[in-house]
Protein backbone atom coordinates (compact mmCIF):
# COMPACT_ATOMS: atom_id res chain seq x y z
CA UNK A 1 -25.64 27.12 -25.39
CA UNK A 2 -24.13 29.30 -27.97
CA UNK A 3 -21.29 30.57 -25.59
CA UNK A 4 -20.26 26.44 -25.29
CA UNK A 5 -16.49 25.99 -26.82
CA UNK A 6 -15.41 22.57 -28.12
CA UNK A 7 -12.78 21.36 -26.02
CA UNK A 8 -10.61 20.80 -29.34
CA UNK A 9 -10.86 24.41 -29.71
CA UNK A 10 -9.69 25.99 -26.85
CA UNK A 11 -6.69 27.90 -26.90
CA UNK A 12 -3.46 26.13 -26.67
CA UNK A 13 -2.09 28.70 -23.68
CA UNK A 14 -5.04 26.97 -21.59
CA UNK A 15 -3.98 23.36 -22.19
CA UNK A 16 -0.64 24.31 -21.60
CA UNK A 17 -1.99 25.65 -18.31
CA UNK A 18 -3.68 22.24 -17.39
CA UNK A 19 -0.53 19.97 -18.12
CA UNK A 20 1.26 21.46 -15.92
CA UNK A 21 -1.27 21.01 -12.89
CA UNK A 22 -1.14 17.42 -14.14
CA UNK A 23 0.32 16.02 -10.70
CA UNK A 24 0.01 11.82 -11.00
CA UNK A 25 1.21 9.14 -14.01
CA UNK A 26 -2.55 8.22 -14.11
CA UNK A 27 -3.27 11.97 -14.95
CA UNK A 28 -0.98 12.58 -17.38
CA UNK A 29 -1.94 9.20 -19.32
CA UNK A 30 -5.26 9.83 -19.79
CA UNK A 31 -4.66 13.99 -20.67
CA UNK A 32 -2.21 12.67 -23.14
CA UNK A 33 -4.90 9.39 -24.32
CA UNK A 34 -7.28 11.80 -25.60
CA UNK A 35 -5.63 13.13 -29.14
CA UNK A 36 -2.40 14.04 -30.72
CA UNK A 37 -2.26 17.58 -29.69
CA UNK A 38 -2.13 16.80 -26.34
CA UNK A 39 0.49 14.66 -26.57
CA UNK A 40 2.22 16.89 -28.22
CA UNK A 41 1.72 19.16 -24.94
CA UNK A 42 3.18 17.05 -22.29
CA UNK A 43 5.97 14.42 -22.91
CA UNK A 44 4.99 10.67 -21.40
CA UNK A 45 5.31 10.93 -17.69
CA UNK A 46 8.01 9.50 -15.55
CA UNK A 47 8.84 6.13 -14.48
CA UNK A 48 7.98 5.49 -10.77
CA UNK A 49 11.36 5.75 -8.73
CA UNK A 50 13.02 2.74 -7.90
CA UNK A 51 16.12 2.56 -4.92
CA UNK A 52 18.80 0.21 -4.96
CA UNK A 53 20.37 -0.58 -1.47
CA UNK A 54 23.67 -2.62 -1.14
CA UNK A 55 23.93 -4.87 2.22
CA UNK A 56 26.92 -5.59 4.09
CA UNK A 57 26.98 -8.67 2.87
CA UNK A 58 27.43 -7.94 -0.79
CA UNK A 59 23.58 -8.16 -1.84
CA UNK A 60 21.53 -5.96 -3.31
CA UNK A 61 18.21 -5.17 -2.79
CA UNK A 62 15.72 -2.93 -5.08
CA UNK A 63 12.74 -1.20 -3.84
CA UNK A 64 10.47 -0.76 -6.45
CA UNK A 65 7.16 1.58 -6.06
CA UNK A 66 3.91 0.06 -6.06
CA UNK A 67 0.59 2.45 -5.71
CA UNK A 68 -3.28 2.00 -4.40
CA UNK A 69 -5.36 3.79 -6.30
CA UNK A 70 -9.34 3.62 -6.01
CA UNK A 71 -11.17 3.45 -9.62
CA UNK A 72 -14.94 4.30 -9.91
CA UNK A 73 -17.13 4.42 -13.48
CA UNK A 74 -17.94 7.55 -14.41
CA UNK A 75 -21.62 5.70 -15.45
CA UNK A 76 -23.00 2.65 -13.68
CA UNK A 77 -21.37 -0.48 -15.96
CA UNK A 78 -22.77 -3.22 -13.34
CA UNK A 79 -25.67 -4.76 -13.75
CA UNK A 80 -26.93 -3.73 -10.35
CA UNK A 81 -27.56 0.33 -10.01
CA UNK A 82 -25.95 -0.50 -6.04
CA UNK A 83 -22.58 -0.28 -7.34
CA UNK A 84 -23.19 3.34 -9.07
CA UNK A 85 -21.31 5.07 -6.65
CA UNK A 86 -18.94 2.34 -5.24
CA UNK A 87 -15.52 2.22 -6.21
CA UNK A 88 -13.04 -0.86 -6.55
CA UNK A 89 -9.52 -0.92 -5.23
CA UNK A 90 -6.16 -1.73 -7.43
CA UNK A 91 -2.61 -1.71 -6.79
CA UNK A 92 -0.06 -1.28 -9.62
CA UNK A 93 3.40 -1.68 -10.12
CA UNK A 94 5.09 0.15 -13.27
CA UNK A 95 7.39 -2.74 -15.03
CA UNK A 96 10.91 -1.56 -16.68
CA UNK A 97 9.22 -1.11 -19.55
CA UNK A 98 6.67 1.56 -18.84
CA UNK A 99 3.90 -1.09 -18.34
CA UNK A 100 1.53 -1.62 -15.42
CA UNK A 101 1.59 -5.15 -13.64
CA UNK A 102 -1.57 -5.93 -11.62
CA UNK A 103 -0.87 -6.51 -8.19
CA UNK A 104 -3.08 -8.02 -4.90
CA UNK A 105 -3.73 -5.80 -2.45
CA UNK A 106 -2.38 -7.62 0.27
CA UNK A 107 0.61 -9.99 -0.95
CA UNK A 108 1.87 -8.04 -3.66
CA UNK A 109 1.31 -11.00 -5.81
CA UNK A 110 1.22 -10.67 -9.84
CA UNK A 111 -2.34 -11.16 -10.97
CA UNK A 112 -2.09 -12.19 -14.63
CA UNK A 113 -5.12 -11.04 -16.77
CA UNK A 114 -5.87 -12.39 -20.58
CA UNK A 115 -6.68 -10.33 -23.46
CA UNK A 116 -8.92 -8.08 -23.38
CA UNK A 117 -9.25 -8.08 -19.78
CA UNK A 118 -5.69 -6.77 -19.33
CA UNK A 119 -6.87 -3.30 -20.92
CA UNK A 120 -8.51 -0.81 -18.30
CA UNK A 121 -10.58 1.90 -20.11
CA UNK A 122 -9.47 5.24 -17.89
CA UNK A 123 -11.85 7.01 -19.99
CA UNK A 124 -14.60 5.88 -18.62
CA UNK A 125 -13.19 5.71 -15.28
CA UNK A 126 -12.82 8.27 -11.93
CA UNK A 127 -8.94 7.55 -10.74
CA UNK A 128 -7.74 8.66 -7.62
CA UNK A 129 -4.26 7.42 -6.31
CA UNK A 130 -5.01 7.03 -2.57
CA UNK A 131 -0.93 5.88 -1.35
CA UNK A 132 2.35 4.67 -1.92
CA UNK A 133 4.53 1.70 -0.81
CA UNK A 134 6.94 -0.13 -2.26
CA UNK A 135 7.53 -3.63 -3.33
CA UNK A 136 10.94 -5.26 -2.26
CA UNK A 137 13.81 -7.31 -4.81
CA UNK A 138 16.81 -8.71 -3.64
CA UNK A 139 19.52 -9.77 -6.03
CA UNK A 140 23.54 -11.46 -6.18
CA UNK A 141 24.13 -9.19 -8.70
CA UNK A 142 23.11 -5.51 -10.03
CA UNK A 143 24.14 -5.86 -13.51
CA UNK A 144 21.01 -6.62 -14.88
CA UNK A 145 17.02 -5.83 -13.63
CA UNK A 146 16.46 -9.25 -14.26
CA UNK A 147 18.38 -11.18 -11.61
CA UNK A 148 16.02 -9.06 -9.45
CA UNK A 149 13.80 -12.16 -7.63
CA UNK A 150 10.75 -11.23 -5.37
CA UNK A 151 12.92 -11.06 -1.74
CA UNK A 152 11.21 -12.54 1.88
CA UNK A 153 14.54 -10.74 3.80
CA UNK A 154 12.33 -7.65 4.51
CA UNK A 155 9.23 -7.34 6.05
CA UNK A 156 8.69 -3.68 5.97
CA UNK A 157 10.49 -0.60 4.07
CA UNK A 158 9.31 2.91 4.73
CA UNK A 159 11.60 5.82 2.90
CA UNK A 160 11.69 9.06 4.20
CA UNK A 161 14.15 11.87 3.02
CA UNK A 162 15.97 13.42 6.64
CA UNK A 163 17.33 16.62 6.35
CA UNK A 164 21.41 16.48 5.65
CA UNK A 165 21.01 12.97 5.36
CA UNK A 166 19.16 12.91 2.31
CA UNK A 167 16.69 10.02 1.33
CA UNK A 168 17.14 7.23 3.86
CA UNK A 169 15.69 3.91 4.10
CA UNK A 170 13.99 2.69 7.44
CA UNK A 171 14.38 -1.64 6.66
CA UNK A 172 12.24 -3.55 9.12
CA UNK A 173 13.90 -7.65 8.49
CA UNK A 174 12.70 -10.95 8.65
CA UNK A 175 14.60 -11.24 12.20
CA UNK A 176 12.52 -8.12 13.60
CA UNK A 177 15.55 -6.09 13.52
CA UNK A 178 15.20 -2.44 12.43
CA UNK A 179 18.08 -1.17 10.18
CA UNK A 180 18.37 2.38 8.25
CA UNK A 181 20.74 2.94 5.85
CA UNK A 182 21.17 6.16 3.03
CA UNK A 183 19.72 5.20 -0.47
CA UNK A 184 22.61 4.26 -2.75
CA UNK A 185 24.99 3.25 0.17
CA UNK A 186 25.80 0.09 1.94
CA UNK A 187 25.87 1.60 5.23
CA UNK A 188 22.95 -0.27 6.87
CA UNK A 189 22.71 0.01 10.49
CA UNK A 190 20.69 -1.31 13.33
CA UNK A 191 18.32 1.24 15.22
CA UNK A 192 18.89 1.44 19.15
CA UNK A 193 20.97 -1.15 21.02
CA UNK A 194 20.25 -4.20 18.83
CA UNK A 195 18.30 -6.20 21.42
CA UNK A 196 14.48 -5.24 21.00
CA UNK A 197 12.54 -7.07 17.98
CA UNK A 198 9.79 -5.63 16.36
CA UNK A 199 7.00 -6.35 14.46
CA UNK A 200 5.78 -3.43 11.78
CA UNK A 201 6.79 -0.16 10.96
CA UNK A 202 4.85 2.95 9.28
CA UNK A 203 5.07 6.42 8.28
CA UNK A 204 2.09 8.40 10.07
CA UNK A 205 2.18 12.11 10.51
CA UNK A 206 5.08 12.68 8.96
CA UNK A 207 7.02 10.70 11.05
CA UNK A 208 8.31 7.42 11.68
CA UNK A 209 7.29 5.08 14.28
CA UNK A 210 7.70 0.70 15.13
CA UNK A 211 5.93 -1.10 17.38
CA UNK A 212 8.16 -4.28 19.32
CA UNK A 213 6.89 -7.29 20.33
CA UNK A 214 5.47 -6.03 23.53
CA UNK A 215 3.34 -3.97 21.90
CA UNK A 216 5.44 -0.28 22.79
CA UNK A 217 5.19 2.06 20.58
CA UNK A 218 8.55 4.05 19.49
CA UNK A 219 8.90 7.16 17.52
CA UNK A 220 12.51 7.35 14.94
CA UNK A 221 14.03 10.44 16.08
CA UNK A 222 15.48 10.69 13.14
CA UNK A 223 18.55 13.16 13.62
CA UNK A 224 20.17 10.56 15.69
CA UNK A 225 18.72 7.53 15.06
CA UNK A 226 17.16 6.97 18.50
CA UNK A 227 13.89 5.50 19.87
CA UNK A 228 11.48 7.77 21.74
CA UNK A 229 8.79 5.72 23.62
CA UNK A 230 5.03 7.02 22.49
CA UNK A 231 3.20 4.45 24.42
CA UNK A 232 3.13 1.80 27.38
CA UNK A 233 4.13 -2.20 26.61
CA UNK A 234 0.82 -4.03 25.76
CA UNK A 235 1.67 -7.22 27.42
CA UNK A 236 -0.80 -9.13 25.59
CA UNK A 237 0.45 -12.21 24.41
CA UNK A 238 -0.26 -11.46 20.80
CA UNK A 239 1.88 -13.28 18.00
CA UNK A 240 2.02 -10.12 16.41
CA UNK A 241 1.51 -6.59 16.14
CA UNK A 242 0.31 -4.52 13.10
CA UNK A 243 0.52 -0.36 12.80
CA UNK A 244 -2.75 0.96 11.31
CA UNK A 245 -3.53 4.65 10.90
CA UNK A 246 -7.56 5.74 10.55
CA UNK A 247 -8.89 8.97 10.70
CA UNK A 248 -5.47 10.95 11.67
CA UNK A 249 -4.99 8.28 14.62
CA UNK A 250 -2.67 5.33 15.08
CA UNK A 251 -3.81 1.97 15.81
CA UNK A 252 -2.54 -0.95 16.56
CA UNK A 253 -4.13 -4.50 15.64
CA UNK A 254 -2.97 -7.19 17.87
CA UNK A 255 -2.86 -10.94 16.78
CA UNK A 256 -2.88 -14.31 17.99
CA UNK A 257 -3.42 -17.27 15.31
CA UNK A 258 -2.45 -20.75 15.25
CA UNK A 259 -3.60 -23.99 13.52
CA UNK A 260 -5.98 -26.02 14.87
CA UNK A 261 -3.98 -29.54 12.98
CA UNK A 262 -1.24 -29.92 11.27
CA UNK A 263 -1.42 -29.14 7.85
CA UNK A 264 -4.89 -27.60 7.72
CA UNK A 265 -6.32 -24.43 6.66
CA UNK A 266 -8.23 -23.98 9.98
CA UNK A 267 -7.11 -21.52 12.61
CA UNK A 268 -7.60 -19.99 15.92
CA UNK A 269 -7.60 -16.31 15.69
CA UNK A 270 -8.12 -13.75 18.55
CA UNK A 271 -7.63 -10.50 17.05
CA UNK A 272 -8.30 -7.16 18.93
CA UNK A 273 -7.72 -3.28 17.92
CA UNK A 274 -5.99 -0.88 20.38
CA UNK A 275 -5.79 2.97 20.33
CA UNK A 276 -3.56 4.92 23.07
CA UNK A 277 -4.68 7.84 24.61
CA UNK A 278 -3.59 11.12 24.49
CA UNK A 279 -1.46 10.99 27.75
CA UNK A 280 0.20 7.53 26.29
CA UNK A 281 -0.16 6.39 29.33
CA UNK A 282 -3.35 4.12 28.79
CA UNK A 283 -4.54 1.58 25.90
CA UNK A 284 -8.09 1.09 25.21
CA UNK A 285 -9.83 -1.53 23.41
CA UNK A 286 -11.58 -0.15 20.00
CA UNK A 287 -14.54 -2.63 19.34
CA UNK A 288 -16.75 -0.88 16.97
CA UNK A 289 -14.91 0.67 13.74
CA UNK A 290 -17.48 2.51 12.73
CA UNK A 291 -18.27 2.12 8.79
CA UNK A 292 -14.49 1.46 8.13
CA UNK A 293 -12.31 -1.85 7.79
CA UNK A 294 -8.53 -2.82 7.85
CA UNK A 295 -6.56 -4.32 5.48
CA UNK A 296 -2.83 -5.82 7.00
CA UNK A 297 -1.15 -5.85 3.47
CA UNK A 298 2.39 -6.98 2.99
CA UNK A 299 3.80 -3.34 2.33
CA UNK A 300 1.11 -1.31 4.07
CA UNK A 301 -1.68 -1.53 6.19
CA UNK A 302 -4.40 0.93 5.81
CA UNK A 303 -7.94 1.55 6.64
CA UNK A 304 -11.16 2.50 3.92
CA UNK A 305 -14.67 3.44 4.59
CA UNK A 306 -16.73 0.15 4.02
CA UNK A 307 -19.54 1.93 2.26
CA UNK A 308 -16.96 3.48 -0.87
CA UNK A 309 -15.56 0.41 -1.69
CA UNK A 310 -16.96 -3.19 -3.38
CA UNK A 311 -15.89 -6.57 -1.52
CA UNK A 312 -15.83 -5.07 1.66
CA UNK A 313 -17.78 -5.30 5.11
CA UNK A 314 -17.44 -2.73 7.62
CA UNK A 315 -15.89 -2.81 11.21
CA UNK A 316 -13.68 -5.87 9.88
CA UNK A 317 -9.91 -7.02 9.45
CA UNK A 318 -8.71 -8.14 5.96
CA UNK A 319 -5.00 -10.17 6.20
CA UNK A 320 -3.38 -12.63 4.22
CA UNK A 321 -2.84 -16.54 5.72
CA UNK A 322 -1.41 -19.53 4.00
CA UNK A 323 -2.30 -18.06 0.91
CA UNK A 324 -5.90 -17.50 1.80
CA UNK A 325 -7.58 -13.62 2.63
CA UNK A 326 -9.08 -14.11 5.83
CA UNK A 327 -11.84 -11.41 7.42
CA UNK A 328 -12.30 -11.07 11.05
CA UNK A 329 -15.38 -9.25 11.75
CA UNK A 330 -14.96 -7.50 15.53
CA UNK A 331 -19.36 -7.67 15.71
CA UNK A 332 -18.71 -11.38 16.81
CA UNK A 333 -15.16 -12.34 15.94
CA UNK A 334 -16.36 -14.25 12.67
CA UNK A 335 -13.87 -15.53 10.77
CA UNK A 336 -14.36 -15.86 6.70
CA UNK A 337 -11.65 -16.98 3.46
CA UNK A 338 -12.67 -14.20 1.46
CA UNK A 339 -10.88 -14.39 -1.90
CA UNK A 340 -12.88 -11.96 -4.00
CA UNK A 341 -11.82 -8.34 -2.57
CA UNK A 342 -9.65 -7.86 -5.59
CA UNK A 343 -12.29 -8.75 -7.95
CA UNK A 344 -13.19 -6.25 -10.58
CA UNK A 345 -16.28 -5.45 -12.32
CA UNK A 346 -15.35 -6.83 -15.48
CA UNK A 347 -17.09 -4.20 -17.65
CA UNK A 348 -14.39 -1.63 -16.41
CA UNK A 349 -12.29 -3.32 -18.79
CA UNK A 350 -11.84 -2.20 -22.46
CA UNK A 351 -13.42 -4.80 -25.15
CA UNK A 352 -12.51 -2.90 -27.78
CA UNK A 353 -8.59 -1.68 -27.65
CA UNK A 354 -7.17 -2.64 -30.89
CA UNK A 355 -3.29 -4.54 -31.31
């Protein structure tokens, strides 16, 4: 015990040493929470990047990044000693002013929280930033952040930088066509002939791939902006398709809903999952997920291990209906509204942040 150093004390060559390996905003504002030397150290960190893209038809659309991260108490703060080692989910979206808005997972929604439940302690918290997406504006005007409205023209934006193009912007519409355009020009373009619709997008291995309508699979080549089929056409009848990767493998989740009366909350859903093998000549049902779960966001789809997370139930499907979150489980296609998954233990939050 009498070789322990206080932290205050070590040597300011080794805390110069550990801002720089400081590699996420989260990390470097809790290094710099913890006294005025090390803020002194490192300067505040950056604001998340934000793209503005100009249409052809004179409007303007800002992407703004929004980011997943999963947060877990350092010491059990539940009541229950079953949630010691589970973590809770957040997505976050860093306003013009340096603050973070509270987003839901799944619609991108603000979620408005009162003082002092709108203060999250990070000291007593494990943070770990598991993606990135981004969260779509549209706009008559660019003068001003604030004529910036939440947009519906765009379903899905992935951004990927191509070499001797620069950053470029893969735009997946309301009308299921699939544009790309360089960030900071107005030179969107449709992708292939024009004719095929499609129905998600995603960036997986480093690459960019869509599915269509009829459930085929296409890779961006994205030197010359063609399509390079990666699997056969489902031919399923499925209202729509959604791109999932889990485990290093792509999956698609195929969907058929419709109400049961006008006006009511209940559905019909037939839902199945669909892997292609490795000759993509083949697709085979996946009806056991193992201990994970999907989650058919807005921005992203992803997949998370059942057993690391609160509000969740494994070998299910989490999406967003008519404002409801509704859970298929694929044990017996059981369908739940399940509005909670967002919930927080409240004792993550700081009671005791002063003005």
């Amino acid at each position: 015990m009498g070789n322990l150093v206080e932290w205050v004390n070590l040597p300011l060559e080794l805390w110069l040493v550990i801002a720089k390996n400081m590699n996420t905003t989260i990390d470097v504002i809790r290094f710099r929470s913890i006294c005025n030397l090390l803020r002194s150290i490192i300067p505040p960190p950056l604001q998340s990047p934000s793209y503005r893209l100009r249409t052809l038809d004179d409007k303007f659309w800002q992407l703004v990044q929004t980011k997943v991260y999963r947060l877990e108490p350092l010491i059990p703060t539940c009541s229950s000693n079953s949630f010691s080692n589970i973590g809770w989910i957040i997505k976050v979206e860093e306003s013009k002013s340096g603050k973070f808005r509270h987003l839901d997972v799944l619609t991108n929604t603000s979620i408005t929280h009162t003082y002092p439940f709108n203060v999250l302690d990070f000291m007593n918290l494990r943070v770990r930033e598991l993606f990135q997406a981004y969260n779509f504006y549209s706009s008559k005007y660019v003068c001003h952040w604030t004529t910036f409205q939440p947009g519906n023209d765009v379903n899905k934006v992935v951004l990927f930088p191509v070499e001797g193009r620069g950053q470029m912007a893969f735009v997946l519409n309301k009308d299921k066509k699939l544009r790309v355009c360089n960030v900071g020009y107005n030179n969107l373009i449709i992708v292939g002939d024009g004719n095929r619709v499609y129905d998600d997008l995603i960036l997986y291995m480093g690459k960019v791939y869509v599915v269509d309508t009829n459930g085929i699979i296409f890779r961006i080549n994205c030197s010359s902006f063609t399509l390079v089929q990666s699997s056969p056409p489902l031919n399923s009848g499925g209202k729509k398709k959604y791109l999932v990767e889990s485990n290093g493998r792509l999956f698609v989740v195929d969907m058929y809903y419709e109400r049961k009366r006008l006006n009511a909350y209940d559905l019909n859903i037939d839902t199945s999952v669909l892997i292609v093998d490795n000759d993509l000549s083949r697709w085979f049902r996946v009806s056991d997920l193992g201990d994970d779960l999907f989650v058919l966001g807005k921005d992203s789809n992803f997949s998370l291990s059942a057993k690391d997370y609160y509000g969740f139930e494994r070998n299910c499907i989490y999406f967003h209906c008519r404002n409801r979150i509704v859970r298929i489980s694929l044990n017996n296609s059981e369908i739940k509204y399940v509005d909670h998954i967002s919930w927080l233990c409240p004792t993550l939050f700081n009671f005791n942040v002063c003005h």
